[in-house]
Protein backbone atom coordinates (compact mmCIF):
# COMPACT_ATOMS: atom_id res chain seq x y z
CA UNK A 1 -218.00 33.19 -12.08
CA UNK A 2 -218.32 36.25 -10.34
CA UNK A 3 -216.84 36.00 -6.91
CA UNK A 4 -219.13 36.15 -4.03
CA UNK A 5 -218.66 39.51 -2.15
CA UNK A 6 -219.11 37.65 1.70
CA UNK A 7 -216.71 35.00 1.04
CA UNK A 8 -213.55 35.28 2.78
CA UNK A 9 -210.71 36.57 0.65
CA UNK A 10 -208.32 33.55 -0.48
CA UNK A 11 -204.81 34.66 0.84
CA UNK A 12 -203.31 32.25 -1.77
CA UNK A 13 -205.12 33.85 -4.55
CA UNK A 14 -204.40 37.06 -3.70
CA UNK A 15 -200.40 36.06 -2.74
CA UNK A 16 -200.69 34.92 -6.35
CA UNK A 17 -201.78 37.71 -7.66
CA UNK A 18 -199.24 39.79 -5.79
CA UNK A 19 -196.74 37.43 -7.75
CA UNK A 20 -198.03 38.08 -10.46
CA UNK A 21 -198.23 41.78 -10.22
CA UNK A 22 -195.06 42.48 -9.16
CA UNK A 23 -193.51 40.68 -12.18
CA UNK A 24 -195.51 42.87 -14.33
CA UNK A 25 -194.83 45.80 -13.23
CA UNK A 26 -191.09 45.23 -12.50
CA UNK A 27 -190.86 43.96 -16.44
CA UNK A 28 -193.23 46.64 -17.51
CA UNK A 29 -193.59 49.64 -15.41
CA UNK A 30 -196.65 50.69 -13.71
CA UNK A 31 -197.80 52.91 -16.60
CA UNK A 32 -196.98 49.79 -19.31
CA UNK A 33 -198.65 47.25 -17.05
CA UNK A 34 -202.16 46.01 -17.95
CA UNK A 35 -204.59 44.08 -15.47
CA UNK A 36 -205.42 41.39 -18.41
CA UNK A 37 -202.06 40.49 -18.20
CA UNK A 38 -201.27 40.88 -15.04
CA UNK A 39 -204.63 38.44 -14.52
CA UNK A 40 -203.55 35.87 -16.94
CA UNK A 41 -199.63 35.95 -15.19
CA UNK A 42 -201.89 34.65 -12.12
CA UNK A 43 -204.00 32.24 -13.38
CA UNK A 44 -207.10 34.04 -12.58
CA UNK A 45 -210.03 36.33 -14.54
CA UNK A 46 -210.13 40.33 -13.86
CA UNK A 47 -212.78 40.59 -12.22
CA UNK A 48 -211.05 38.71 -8.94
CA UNK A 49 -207.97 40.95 -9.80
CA UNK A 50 -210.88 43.98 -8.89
CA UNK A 51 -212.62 42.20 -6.12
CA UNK A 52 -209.30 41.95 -4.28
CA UNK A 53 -207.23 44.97 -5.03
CA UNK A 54 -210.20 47.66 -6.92
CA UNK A 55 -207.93 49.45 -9.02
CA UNK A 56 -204.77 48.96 -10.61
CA UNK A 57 -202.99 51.93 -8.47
CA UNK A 58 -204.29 49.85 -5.12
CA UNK A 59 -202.42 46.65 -6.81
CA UNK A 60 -199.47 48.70 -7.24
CA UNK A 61 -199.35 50.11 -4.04
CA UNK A 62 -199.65 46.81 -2.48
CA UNK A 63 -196.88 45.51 -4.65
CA UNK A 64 -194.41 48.46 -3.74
CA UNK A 65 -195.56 47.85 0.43
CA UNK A 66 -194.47 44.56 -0.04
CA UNK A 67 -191.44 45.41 -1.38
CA UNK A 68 -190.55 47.97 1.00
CA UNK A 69 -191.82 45.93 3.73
CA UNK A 70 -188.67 43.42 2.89
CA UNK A 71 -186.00 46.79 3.00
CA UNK A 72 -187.03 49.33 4.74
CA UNK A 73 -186.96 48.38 8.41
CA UNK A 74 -183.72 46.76 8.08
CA UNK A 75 -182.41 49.58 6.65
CA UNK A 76 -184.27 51.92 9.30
CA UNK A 77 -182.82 49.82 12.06
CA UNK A 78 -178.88 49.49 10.65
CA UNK A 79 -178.64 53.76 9.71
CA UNK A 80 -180.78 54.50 13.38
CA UNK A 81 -177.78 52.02 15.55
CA UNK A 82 -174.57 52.09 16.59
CA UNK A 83 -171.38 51.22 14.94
CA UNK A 84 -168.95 52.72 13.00
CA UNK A 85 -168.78 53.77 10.08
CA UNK A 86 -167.02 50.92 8.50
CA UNK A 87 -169.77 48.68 10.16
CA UNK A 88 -172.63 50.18 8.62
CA UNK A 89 -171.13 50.52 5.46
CA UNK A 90 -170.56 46.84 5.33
CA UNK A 91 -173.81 46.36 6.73
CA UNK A 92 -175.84 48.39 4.26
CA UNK A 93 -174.08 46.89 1.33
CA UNK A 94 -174.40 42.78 2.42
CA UNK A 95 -177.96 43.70 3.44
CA UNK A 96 -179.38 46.10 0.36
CA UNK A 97 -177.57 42.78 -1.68
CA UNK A 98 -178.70 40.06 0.19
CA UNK A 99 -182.69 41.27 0.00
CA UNK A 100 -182.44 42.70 -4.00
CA UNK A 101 -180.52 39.80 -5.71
CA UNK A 102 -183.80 37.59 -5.50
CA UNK A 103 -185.19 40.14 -7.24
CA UNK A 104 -183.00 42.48 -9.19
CA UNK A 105 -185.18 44.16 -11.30
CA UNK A 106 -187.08 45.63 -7.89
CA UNK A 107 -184.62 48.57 -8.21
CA UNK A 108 -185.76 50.01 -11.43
CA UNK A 109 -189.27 49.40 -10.06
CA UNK A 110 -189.07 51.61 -7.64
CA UNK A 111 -187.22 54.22 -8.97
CA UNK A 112 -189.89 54.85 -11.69
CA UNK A 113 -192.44 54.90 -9.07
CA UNK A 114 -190.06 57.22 -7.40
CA UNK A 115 -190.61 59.41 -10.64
CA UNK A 116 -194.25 58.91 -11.08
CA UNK A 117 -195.38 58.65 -7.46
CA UNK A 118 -192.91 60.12 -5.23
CA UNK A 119 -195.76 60.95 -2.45
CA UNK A 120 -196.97 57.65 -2.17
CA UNK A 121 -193.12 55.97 -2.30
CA UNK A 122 -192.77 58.41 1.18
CA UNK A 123 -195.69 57.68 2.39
CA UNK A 124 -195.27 53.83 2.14
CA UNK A 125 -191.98 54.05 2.95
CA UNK A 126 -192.64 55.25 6.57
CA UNK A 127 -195.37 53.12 6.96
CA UNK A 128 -193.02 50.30 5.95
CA UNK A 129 -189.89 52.26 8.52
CA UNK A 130 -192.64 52.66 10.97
CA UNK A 131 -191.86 56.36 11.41
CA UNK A 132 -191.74 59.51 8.89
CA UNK A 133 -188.91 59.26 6.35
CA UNK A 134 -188.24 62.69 7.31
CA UNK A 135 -187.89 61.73 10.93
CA UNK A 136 -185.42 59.00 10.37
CA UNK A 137 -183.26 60.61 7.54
CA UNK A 138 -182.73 63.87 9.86
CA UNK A 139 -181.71 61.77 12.77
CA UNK A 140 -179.25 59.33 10.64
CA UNK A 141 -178.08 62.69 8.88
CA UNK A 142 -176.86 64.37 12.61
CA UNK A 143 -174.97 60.87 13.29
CA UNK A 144 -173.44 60.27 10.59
CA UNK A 145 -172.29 64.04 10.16
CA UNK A 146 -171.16 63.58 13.70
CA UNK A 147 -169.05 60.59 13.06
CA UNK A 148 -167.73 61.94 9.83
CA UNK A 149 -166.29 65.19 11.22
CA UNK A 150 -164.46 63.11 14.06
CA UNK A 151 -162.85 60.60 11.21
CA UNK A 152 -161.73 64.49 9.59
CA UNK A 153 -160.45 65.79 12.61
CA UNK A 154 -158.98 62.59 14.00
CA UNK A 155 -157.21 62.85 10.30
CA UNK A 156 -158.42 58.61 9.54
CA UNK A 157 -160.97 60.29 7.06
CA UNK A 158 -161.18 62.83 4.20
CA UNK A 159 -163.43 65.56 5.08
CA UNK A 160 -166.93 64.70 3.24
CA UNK A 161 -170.71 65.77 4.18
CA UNK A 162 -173.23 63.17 4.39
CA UNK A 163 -175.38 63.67 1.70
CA UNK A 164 -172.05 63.04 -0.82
CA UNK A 165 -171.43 60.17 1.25
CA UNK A 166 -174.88 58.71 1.27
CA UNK A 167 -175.17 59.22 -2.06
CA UNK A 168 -171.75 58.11 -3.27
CA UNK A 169 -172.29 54.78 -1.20
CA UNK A 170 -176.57 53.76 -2.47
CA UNK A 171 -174.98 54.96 -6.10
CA UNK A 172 -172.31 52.21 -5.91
CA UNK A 173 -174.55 49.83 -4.59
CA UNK A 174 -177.80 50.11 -6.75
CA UNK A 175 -176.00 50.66 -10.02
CA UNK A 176 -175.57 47.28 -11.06
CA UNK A 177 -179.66 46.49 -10.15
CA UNK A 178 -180.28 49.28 -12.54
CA UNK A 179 -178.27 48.34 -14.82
CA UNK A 180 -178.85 44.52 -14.78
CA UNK A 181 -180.08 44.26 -18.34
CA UNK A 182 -176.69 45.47 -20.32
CA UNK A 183 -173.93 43.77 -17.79
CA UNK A 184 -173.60 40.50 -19.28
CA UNK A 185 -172.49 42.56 -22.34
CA UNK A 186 -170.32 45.07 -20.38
CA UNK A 187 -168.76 41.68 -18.35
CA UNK A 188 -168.86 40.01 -21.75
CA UNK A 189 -170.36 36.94 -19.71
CA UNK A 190 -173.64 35.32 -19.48
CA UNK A 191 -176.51 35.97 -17.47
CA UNK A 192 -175.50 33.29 -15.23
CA UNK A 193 -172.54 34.91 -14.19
CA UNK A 194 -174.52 37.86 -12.60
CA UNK A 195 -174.90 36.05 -9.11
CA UNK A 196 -171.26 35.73 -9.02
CA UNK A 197 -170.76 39.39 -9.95
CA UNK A 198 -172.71 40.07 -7.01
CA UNK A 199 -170.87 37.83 -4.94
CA UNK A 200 -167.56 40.06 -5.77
CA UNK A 201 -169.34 42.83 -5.60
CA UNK A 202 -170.64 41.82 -1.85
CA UNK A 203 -167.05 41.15 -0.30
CA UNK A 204 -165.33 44.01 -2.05
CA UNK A 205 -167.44 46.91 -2.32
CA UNK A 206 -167.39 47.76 1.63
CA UNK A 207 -163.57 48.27 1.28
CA UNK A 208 -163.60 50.23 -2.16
CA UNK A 209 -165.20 52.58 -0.16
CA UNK A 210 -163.68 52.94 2.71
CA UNK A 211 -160.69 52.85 0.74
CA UNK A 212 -161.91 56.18 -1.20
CA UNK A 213 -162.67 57.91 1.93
CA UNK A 214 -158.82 58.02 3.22
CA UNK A 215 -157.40 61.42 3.20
């Protein structure tokens, strides 16, 4: 039955169909995804999948918001505060763990939107941030280059800029999230051991790179 345009929308159908959707599309890509399937993941014909979302691109977009939505303020908050730099480090890597190992497949996600749709990954971002990306990143980029050249000339810190070190640090992080599907056979362990890879991974990491950054 066609849904009835002045009814309210259902938010547990549409929570479902978010579900749904974002399963898809994490397993498939946006560009692999269908709607039938996506529809039959949720329990529910097309035609509500259109009545709630209209296209698929407005489904995605509400799938990547929610994700964001999860990361990006946290994130926004830790790089825009104080602390040092050992603080934030350990910081970013508990909390970028802590919100992706429920769903570790979010990663790849979003980095093919990032390839596909990099305008609307921005522009969701600093809706999500609640502030231009641009905004943020240039004010995080002064601070951290700040503390970074005190560490150097204080001598407690290589010299490094902070677009190697921001990279170097979310590389190290998000690797094993994109590469989730071939680590039990690089671990040689089963897929139940990944939660206690990331568990490891959690308490060591900050000081691996701290570690790295000694002159």
């Amino acid at each position: 039955m066609k849904p009835d345009p002045l009814t309210p929308p259902d938010e547990n159908t549409e929570q479902r169909i978010l579900q749904a959707a974002r399963s898809v599309f994490v397993r498939r890509g946006t560009a692999g995804a269908r709607m039938q399937e996506i529809a039959d993941e949720a329990g529910v014909n097309q035609a509500l999948l259109h009545y709630y979302f209209r296209s698929k691109d407005r489904l995605a977009a509400a799938v990547f918001r929610e994700a964001a939505g999860r990361l990006v303020p946290s994130v926004a908050a830790l790089v825009g505060g104080e602390g040092t730099i050992e603080e934030k480090v350990e910081r970013f890597v508990h909390l970028y763990i802590d919100t992706v190992r429920h769903s570790p497949f979010l990663p790849g996600y979003v980095v093919s939107e990032l390839h596909h749709h990099p305008e609307r990954v921005k522009a969701m971002m600093s809706e999500a941030a609640g502030a231009q990306v641009e905004q943020i990143a240039r004010v995080f980029v002064q601070r951290l280059d700040a503390q970074l050249k005190r560490r150097a000339a204080a001598g407690t810190m290589r010299p490094i800029t902070p677009q190697q070190f921001v990279v170097s640090v979310m590389g190290l992080v998000v690797m094993p999230f994109l590469a989730r599907p071939i680590l039990p056979i690089l671990l040689e362990a089963e897929d139940s051991a990944f939660d206690r890879f990331l568990d490891e991974r959690r308490a060591d990491l900050p000081g691996f790179i701290m570690s790295a950054l000694r002159p």
